[in-house]
N, C-alpha and C. Protein backbone atom coordinates (compact mmCIF):
# COMPACT_ATOMS: atom_id res chain seq x y z
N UNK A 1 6.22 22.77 -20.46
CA UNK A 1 5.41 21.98 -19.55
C UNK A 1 5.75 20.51 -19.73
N UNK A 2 7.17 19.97 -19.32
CA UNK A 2 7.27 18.94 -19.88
C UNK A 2 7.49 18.21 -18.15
N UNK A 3 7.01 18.69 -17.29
CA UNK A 3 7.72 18.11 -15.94
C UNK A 3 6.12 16.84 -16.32
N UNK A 4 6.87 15.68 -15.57
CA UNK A 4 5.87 14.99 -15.57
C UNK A 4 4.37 15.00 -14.45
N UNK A 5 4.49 15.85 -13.60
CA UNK A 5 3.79 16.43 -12.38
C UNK A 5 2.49 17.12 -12.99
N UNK A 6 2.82 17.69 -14.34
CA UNK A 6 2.25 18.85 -14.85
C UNK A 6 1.45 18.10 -15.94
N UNK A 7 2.13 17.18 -16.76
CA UNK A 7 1.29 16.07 -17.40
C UNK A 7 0.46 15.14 -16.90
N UNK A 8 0.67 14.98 -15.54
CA UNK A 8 -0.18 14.13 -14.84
C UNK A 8 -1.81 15.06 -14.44
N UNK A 9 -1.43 16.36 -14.28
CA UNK A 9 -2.51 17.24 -14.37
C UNK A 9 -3.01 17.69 -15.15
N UNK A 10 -2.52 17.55 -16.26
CA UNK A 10 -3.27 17.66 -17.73
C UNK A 10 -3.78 16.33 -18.07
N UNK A 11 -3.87 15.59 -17.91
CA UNK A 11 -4.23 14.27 -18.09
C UNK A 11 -6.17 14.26 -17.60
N UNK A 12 -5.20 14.21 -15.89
CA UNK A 12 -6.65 14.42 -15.18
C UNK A 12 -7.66 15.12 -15.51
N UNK A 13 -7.42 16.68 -15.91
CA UNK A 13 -8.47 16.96 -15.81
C UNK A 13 -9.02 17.29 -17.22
N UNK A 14 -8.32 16.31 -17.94
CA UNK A 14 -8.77 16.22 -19.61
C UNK A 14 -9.99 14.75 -19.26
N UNK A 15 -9.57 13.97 -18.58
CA UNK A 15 -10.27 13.09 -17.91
C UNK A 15 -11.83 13.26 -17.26
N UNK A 16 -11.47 14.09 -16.06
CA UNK A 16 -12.60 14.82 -15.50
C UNK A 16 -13.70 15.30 -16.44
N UNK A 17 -13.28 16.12 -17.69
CA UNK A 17 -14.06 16.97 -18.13
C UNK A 17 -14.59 15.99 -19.06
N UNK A 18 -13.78 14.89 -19.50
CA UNK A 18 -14.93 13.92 -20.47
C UNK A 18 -16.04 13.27 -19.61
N UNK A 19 -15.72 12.99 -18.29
CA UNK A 19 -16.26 12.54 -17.91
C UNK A 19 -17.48 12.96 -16.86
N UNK A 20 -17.08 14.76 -16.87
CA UNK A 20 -18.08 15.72 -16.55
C UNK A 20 -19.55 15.54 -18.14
N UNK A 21 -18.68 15.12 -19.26
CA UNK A 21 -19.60 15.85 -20.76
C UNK A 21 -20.31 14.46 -20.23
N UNK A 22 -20.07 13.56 -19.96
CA UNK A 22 -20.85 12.20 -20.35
C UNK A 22 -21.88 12.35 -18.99
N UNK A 23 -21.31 11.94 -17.84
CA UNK A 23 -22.24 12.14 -16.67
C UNK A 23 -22.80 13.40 -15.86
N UNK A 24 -21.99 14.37 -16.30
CA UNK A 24 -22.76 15.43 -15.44
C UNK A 24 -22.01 15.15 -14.25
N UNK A 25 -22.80 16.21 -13.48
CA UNK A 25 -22.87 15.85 -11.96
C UNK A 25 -23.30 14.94 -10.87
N UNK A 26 -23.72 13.64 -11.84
CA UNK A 26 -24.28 12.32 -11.35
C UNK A 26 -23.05 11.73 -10.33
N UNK A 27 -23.42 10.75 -9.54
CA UNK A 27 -23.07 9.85 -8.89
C UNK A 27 -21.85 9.24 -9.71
N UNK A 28 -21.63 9.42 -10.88
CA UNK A 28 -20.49 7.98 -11.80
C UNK A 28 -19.57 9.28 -11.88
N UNK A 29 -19.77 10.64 -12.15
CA UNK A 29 -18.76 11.33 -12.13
C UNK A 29 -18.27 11.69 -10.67
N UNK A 30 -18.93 11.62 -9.87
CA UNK A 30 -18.48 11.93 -8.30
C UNK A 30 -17.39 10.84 -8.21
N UNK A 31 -17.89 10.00 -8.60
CA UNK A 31 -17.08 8.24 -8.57
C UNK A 31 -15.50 8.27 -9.33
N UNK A 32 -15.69 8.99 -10.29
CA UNK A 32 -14.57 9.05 -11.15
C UNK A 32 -13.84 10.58 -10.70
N UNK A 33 -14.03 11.37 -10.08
CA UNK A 33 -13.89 12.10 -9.33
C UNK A 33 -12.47 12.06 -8.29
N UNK A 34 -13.56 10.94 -7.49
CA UNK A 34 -12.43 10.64 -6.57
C UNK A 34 -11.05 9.51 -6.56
N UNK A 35 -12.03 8.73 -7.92
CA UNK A 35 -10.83 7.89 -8.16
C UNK A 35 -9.38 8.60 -8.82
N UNK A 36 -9.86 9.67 -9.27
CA UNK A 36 -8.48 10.75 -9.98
C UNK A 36 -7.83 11.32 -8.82
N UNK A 37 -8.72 12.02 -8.08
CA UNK A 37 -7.77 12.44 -6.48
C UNK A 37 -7.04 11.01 -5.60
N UNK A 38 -7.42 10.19 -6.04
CA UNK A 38 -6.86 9.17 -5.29
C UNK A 38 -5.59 8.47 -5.75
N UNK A 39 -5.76 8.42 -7.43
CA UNK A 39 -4.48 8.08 -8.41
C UNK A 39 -3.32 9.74 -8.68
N UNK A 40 -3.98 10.82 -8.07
CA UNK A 40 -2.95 11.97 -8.15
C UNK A 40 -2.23 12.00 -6.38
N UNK A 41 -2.87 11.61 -5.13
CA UNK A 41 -2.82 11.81 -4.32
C UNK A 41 -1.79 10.55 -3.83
N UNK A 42 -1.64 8.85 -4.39
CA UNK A 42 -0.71 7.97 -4.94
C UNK A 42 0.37 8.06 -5.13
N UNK A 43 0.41 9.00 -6.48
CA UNK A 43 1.68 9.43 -6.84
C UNK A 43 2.54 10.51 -6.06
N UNK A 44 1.25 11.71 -5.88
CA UNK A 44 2.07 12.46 -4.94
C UNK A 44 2.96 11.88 -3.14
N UNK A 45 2.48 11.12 -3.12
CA UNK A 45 2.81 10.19 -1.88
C UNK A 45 3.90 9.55 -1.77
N UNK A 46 3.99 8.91 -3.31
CA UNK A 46 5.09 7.66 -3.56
C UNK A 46 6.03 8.87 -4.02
N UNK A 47 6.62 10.37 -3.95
CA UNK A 47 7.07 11.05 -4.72
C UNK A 47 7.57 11.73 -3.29
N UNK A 48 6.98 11.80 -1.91
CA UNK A 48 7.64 12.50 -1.27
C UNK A 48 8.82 12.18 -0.71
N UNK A 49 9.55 11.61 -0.91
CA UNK A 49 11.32 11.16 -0.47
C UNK A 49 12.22 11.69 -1.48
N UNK A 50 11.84 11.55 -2.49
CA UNK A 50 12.34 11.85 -3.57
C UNK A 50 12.72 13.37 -4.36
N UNK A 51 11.38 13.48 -4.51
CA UNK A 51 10.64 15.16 -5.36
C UNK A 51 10.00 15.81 -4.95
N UNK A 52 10.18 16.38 -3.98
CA UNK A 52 9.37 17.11 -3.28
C UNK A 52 8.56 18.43 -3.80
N UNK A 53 8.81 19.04 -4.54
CA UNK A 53 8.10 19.54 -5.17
C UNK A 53 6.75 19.42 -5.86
N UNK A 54 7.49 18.31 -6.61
CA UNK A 54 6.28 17.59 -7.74
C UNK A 54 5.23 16.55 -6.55
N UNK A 55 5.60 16.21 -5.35
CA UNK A 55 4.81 15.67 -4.33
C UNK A 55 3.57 16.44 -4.08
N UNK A 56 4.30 17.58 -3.55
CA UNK A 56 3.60 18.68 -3.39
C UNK A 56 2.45 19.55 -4.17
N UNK A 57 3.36 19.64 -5.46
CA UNK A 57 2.05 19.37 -6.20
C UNK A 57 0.82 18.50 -6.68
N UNK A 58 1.07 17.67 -6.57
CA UNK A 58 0.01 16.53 -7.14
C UNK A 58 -1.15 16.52 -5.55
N UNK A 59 -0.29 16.22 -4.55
CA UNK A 59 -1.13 16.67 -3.20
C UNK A 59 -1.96 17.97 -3.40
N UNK A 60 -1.77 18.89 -3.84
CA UNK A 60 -1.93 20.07 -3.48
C UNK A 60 -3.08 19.80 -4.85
N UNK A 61 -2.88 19.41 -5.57
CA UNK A 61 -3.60 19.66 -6.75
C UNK A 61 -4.68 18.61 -6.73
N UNK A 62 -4.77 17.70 -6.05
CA UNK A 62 -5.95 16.83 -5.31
C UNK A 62 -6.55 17.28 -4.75
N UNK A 63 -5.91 18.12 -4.02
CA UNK A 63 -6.91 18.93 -2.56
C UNK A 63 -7.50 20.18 -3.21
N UNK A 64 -7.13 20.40 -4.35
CA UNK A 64 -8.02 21.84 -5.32
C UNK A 64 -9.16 20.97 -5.11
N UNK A 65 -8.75 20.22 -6.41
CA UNK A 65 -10.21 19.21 -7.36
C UNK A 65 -11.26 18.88 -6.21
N UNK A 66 -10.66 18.74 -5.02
CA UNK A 66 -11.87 18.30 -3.78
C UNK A 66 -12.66 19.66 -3.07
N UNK A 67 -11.79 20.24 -3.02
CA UNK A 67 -12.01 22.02 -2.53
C UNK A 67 -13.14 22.22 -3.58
N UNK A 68 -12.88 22.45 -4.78
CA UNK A 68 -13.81 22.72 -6.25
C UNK A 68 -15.35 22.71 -5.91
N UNK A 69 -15.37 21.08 -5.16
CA UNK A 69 -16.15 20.65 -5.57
C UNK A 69 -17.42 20.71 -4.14
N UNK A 70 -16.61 21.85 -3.30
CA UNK A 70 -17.42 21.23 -1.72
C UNK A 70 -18.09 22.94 -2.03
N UNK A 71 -19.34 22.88 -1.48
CA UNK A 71 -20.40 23.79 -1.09
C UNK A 71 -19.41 24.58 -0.60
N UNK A 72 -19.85 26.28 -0.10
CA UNK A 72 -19.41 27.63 0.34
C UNK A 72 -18.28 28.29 -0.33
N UNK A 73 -17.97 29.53 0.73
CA UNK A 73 -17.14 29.90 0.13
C UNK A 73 -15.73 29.02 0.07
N UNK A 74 -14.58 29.34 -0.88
CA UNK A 74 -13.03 29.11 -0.86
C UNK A 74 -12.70 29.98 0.09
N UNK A 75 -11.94 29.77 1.17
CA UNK A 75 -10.87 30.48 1.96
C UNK A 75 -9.42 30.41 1.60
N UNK A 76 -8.85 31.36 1.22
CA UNK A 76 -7.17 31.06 0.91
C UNK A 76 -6.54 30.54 2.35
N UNK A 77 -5.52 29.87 2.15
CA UNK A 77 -4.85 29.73 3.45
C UNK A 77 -4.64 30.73 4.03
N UNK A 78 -3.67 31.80 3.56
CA UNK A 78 -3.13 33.18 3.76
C UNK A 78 -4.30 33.49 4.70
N UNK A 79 -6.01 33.57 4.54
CA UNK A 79 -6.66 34.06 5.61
C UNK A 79 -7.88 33.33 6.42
N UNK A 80 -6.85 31.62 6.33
CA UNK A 80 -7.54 30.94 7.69
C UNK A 80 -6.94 31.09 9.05
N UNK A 81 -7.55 30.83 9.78
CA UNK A 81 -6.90 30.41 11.36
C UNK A 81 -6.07 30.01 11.48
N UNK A 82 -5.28 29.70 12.23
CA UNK A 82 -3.85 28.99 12.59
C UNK A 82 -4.81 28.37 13.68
């Protein structure tokens, strides 16, 4: 696990979870929340010309952490609408 894509996601959500133990589900972790989807969603951005892969992931792995966190069920892609 040495791609840096993969450290950037171990990072985060070593991040998240301290900052789940301290605030909970309050307002300062919602806050810190999105500031991590926003610094993974950054990189994945500044990465698509380049690495497409690792773009892809960090995008993709923003859009979990936000998915996670929204009311109902998860739908896989495989069985949404087109």
């Amino acid at each position: 696990m040495d791609k840096p894509e993969f450290i950037l996601a171990v990072k985060a959500m070593e991040a998240l979870e301290m900052y789940q133990a301290t605030y909970g589900a309050s307002k300062e972790y919602q806050a810190h929340l999105q500031e991590v989807q926003q610094i993974l969603r950054h990189k994945g951005a500044s990465l698509l010309l380049s690495e497409h892969g690792a773009a892809k992931f960090l995008l993709a792995f923003a859009d979990a952490l936000e998915v996670a966190h929204l009311p109902g069920e998860y739908v896989p892609l495989s069985r949404r609408p087109a």
